[in-house]
PDB file of N, CA and C in Angstrom:
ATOM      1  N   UNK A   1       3.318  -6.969  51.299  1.00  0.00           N
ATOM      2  CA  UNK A   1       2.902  -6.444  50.027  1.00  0.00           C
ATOM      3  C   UNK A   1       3.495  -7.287  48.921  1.00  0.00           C
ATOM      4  N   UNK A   2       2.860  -7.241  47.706  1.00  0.00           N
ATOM      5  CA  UNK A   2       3.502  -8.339  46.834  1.00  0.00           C
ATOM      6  C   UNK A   2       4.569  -7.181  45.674  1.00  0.00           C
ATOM      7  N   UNK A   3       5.274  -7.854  45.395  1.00  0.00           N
ATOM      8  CA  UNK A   3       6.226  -7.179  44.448  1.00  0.00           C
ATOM      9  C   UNK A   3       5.589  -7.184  43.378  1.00  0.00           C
ATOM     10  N   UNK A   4       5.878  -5.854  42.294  1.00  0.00           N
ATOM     11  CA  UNK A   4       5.297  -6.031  40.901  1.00  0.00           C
ATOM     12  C   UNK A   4       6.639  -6.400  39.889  1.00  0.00           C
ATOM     13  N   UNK A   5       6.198  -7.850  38.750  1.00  0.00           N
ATOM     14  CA  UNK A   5       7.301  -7.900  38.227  1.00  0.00           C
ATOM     15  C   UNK A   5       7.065  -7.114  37.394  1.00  0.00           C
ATOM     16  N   UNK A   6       7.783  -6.666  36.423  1.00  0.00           N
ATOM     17  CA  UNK A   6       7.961  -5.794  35.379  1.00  0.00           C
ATOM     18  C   UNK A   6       8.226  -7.291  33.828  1.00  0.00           C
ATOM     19  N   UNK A   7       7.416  -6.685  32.857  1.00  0.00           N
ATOM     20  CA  UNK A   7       7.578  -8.009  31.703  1.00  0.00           C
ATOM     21  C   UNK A   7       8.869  -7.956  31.041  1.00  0.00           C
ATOM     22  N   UNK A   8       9.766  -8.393  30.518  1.00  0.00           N
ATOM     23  CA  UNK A   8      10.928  -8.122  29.379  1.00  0.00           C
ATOM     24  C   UNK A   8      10.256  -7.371  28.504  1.00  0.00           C
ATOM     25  N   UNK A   9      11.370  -6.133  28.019  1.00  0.00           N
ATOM     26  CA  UNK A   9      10.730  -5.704  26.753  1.00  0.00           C
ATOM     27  C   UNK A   9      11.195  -6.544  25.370  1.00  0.00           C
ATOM     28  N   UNK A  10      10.244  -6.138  25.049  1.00  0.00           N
ATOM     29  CA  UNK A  10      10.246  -6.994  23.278  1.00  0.00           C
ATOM     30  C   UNK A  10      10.910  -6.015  22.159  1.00  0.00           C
ATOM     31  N   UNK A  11      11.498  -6.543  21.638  1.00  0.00           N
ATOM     32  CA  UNK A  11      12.425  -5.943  20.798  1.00  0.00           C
ATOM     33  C   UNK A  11      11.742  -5.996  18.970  1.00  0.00           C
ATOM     34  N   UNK A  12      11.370  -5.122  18.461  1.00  0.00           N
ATOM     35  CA  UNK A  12      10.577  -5.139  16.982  1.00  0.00           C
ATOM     36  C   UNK A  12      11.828  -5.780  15.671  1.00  0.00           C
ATOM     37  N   UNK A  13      12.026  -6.627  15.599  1.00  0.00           N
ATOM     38  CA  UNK A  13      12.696  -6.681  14.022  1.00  0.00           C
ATOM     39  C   UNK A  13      12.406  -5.677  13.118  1.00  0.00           C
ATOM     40  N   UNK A  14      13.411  -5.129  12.084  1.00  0.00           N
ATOM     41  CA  UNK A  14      12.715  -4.814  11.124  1.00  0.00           C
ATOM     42  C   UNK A  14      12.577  -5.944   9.996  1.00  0.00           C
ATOM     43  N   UNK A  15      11.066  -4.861   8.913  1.00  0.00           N
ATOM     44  CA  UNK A  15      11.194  -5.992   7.854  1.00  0.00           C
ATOM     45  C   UNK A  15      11.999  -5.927   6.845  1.00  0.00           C
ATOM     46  N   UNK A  16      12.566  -6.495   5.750  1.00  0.00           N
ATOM     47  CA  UNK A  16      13.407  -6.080   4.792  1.00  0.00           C
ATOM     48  C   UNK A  16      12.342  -5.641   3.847  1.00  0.00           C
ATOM     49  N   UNK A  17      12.955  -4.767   3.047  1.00  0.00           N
ATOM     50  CA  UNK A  17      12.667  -3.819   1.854  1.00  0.00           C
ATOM     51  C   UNK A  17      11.521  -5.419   1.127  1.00  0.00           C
ATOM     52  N   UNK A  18      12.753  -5.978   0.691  1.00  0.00           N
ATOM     53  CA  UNK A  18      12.197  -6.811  -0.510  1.00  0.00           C
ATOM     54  C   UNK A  18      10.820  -7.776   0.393  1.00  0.00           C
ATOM     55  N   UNK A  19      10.979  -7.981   1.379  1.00  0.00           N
ATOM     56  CA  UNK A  19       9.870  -8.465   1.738  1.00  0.00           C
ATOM     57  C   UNK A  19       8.331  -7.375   1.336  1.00  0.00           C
ATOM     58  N   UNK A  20       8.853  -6.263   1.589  1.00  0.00           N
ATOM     59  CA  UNK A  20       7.556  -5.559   1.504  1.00  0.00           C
ATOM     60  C   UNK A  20       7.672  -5.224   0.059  1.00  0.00           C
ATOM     61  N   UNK A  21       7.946  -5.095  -0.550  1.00  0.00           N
ATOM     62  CA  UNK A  21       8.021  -4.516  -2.135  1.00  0.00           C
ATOM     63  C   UNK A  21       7.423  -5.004  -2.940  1.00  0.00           C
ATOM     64  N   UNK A  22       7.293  -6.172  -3.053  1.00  0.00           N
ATOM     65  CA  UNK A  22       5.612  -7.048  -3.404  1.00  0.00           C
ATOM     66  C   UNK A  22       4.508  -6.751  -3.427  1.00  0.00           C
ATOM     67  N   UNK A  23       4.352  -6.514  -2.002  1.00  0.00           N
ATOM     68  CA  UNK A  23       2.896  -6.109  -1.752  1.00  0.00           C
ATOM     69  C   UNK A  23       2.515  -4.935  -1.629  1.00  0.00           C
ATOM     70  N   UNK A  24       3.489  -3.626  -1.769  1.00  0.00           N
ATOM     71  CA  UNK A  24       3.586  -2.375  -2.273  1.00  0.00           C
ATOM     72  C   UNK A  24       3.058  -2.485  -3.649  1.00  0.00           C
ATOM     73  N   UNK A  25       3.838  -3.072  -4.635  1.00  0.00           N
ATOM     74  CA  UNK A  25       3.684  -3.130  -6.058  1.00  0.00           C
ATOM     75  C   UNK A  25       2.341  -3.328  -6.541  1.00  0.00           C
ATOM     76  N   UNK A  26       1.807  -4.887  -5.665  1.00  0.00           N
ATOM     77  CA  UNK A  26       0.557  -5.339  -5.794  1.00  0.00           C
ATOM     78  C   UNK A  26      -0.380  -3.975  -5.417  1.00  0.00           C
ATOM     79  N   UNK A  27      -0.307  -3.939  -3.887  1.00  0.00           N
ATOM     80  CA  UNK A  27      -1.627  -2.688  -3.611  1.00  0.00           C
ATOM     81  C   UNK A  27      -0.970  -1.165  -5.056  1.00  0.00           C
ATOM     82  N   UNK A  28      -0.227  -0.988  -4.851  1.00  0.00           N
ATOM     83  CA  UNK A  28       0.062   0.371  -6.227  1.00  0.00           C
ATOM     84  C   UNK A  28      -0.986   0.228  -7.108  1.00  0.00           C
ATOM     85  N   UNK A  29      -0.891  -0.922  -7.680  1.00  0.00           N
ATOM     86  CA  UNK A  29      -1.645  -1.572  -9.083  1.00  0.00           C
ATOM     87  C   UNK A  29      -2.979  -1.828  -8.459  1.00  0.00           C
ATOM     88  N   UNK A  30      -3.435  -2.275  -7.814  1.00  0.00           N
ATOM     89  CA  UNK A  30      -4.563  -2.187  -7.206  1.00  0.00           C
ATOM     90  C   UNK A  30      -5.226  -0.683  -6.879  1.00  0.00           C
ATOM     91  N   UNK A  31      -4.616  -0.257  -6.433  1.00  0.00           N
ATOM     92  CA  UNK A  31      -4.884   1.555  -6.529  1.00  0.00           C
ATOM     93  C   UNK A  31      -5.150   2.104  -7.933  1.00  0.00           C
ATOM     94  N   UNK A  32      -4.908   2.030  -8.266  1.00  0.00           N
ATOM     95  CA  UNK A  32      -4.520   2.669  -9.930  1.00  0.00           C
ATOM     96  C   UNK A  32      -5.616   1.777 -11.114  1.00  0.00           C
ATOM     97  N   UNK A  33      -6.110   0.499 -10.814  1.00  0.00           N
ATOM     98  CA  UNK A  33      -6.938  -0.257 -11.119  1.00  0.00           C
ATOM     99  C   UNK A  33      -8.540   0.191 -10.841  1.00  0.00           C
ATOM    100  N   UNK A  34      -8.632   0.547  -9.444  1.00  0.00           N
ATOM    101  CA  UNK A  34      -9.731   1.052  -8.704  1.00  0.00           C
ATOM    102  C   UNK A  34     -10.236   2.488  -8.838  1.00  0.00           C
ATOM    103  N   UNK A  35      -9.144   3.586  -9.220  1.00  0.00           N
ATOM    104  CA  UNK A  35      -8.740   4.817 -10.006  1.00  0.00           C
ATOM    105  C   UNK A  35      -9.694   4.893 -11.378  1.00  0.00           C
ATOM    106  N   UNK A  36      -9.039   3.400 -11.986  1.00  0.00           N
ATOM    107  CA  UNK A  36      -9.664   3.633 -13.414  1.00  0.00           C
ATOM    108  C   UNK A  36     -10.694   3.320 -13.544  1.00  0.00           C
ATOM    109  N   UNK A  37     -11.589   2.525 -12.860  1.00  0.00           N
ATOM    110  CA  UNK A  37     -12.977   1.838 -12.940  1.00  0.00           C
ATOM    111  C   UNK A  37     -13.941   3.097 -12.193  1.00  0.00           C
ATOM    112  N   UNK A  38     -13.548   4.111 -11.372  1.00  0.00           N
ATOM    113  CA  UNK A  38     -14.449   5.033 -10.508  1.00  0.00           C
ATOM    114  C   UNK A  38     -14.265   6.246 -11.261  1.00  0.00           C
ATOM    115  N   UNK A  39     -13.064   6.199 -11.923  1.00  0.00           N
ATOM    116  CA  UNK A  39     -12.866   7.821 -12.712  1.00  0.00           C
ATOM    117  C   UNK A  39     -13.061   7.666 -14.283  1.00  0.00           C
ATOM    118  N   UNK A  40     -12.593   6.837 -14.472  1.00  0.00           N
ATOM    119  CA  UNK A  40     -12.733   6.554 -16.301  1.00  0.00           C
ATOM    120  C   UNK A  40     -13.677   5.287 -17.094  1.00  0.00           C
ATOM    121  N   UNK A  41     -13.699   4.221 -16.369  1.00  0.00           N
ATOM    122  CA  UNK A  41     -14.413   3.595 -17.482  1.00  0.00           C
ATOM    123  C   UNK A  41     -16.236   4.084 -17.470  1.00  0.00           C
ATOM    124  N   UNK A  42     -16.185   4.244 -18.972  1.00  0.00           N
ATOM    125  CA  UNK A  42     -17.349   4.839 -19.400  1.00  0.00           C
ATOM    126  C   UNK A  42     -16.830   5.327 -20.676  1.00  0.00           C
ATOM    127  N   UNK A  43     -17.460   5.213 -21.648  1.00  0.00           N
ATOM    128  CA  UNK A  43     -17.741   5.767 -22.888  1.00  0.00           C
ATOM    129  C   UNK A  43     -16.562   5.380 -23.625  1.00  0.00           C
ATOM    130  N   UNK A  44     -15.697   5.976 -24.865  1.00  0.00           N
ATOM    131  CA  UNK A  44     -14.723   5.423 -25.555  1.00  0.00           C
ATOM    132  C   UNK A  44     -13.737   4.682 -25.124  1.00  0.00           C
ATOM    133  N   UNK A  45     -13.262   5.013 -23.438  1.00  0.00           N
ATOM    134  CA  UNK A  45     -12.099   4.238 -22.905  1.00  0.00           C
ATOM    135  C   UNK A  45     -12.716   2.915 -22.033  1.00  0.00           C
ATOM    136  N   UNK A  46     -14.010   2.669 -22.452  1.00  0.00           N
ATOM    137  CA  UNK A  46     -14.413   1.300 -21.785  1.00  0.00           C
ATOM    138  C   UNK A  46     -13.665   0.082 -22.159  1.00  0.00           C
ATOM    139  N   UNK A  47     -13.131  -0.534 -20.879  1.00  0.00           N
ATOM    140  CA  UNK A  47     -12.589  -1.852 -21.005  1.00  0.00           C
ATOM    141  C   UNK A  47     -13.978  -2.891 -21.179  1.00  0.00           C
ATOM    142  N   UNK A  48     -14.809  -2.592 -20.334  1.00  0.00           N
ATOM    143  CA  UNK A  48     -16.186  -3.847 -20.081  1.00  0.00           C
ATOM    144  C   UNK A  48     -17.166  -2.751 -20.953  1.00  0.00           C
ATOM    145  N   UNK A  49     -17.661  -3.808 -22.003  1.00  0.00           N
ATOM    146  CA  UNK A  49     -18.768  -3.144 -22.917  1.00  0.00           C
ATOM    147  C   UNK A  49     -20.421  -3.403 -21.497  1.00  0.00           C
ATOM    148  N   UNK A  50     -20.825  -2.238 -22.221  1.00  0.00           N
ATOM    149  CA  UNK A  50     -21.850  -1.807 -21.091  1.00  0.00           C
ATOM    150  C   UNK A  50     -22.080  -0.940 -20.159  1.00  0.00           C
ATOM    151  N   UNK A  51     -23.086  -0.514 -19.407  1.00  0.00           N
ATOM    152  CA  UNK A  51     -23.002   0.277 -18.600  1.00  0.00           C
ATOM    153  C   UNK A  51     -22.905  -0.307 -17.052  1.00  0.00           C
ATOM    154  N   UNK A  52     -22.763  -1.371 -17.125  1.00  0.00           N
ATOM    155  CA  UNK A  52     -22.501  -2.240 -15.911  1.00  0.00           C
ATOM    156  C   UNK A  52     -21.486  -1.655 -14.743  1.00  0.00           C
ATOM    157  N   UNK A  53     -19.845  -1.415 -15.333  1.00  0.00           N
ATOM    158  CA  UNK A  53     -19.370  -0.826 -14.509  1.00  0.00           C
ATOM    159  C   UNK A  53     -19.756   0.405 -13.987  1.00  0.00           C
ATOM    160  N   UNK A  54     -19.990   1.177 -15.052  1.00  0.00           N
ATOM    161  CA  UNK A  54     -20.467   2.275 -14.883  1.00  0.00           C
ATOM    162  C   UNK A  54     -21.598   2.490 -14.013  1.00  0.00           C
ATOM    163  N   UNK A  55     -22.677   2.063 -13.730  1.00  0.00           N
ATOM    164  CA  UNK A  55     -23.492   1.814 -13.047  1.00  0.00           C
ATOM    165  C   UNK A  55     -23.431   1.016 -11.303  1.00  0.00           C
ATOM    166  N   UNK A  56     -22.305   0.394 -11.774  1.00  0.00           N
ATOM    167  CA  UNK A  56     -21.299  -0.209 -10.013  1.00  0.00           C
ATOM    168  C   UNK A  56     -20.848   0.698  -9.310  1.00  0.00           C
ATOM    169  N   UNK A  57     -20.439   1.704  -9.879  1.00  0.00           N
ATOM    170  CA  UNK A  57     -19.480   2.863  -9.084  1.00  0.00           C
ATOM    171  C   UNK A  57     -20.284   4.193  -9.294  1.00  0.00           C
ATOM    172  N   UNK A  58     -21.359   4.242  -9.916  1.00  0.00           N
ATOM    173  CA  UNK A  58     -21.677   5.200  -9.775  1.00  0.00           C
ATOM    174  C   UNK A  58     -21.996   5.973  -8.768  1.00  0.00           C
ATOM    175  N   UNK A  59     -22.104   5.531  -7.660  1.00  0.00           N
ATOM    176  CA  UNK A  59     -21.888   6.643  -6.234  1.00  0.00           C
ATOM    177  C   UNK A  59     -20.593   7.121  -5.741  1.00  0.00           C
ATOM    178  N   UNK A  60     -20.024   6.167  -6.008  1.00  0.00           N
ATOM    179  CA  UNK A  60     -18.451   6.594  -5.714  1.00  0.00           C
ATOM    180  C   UNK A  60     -18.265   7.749  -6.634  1.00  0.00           C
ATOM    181  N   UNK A  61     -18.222   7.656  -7.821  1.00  0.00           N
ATOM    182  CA  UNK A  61     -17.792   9.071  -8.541  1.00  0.00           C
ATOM    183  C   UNK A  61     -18.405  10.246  -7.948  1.00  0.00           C
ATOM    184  N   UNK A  62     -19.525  10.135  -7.755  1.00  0.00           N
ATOM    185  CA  UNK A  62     -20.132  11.478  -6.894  1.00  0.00           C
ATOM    186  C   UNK A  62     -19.528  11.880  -5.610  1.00  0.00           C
ATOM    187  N   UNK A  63     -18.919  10.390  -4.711  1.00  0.00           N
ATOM    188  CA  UNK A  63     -18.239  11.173  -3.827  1.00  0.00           C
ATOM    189  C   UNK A  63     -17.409  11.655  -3.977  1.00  0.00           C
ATOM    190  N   UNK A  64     -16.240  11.001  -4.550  1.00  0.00           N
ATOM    191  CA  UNK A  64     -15.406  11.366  -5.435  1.00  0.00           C
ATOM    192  C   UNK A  64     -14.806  12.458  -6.126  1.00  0.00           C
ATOM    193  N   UNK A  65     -16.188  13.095  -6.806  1.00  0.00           N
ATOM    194  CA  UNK A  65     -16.326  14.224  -7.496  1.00  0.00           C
ATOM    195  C   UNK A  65     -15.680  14.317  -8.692  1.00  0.00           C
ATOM    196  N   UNK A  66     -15.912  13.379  -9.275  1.00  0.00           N
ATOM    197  CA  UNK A  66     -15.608  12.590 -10.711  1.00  0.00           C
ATOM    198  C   UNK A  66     -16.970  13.058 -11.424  1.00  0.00           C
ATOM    199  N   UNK A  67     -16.684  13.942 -12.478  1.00  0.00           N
ATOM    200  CA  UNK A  67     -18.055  14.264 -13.244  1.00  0.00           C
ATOM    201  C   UNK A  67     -18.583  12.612 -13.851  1.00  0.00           C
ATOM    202  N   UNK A  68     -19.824  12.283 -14.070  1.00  0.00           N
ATOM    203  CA  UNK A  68     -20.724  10.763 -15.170  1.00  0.00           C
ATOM    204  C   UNK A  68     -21.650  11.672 -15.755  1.00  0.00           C
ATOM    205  N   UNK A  69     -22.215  12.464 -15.442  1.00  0.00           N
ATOM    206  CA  UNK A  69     -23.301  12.987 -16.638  1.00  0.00           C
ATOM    207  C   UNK A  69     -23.233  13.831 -17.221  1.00  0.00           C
TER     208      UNK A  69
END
């Protein structure tokens, strides 16, 4: 019969804080960016003149359940 080897186990590093804290910060702001274009821009608080954005996301707000009309 043949022997089964067994593999070494692998041992996980951790990552450091500051490594990830970057790209926490980045996606945060990215969240909160994506927030404002599906929930708010439209009408007095428009950053982009037009209904362009508004018209990009307009399904999302419905899923959403973000009142547009």
């Amino acid at each position: 019969m043949s022997k089964a080897l067994s593999a070494p186990a692998a041992s996980l590093a951790p990552i450091p804080v500051r490594d990830i804290l970057p790209w926490l910060v980045f996606g945060g702001l990215f969240c909160l960016l994506a927030i404002y274009f599906v929930g708010a821009e439209q009408g007095a608080t428009a950053l982009l003149p037009g209904h362009f954005m508004h018209e990009l996301v307009h399904d999302g707000r419905h899923l959403l359940a973000f009142p547009c009309h």
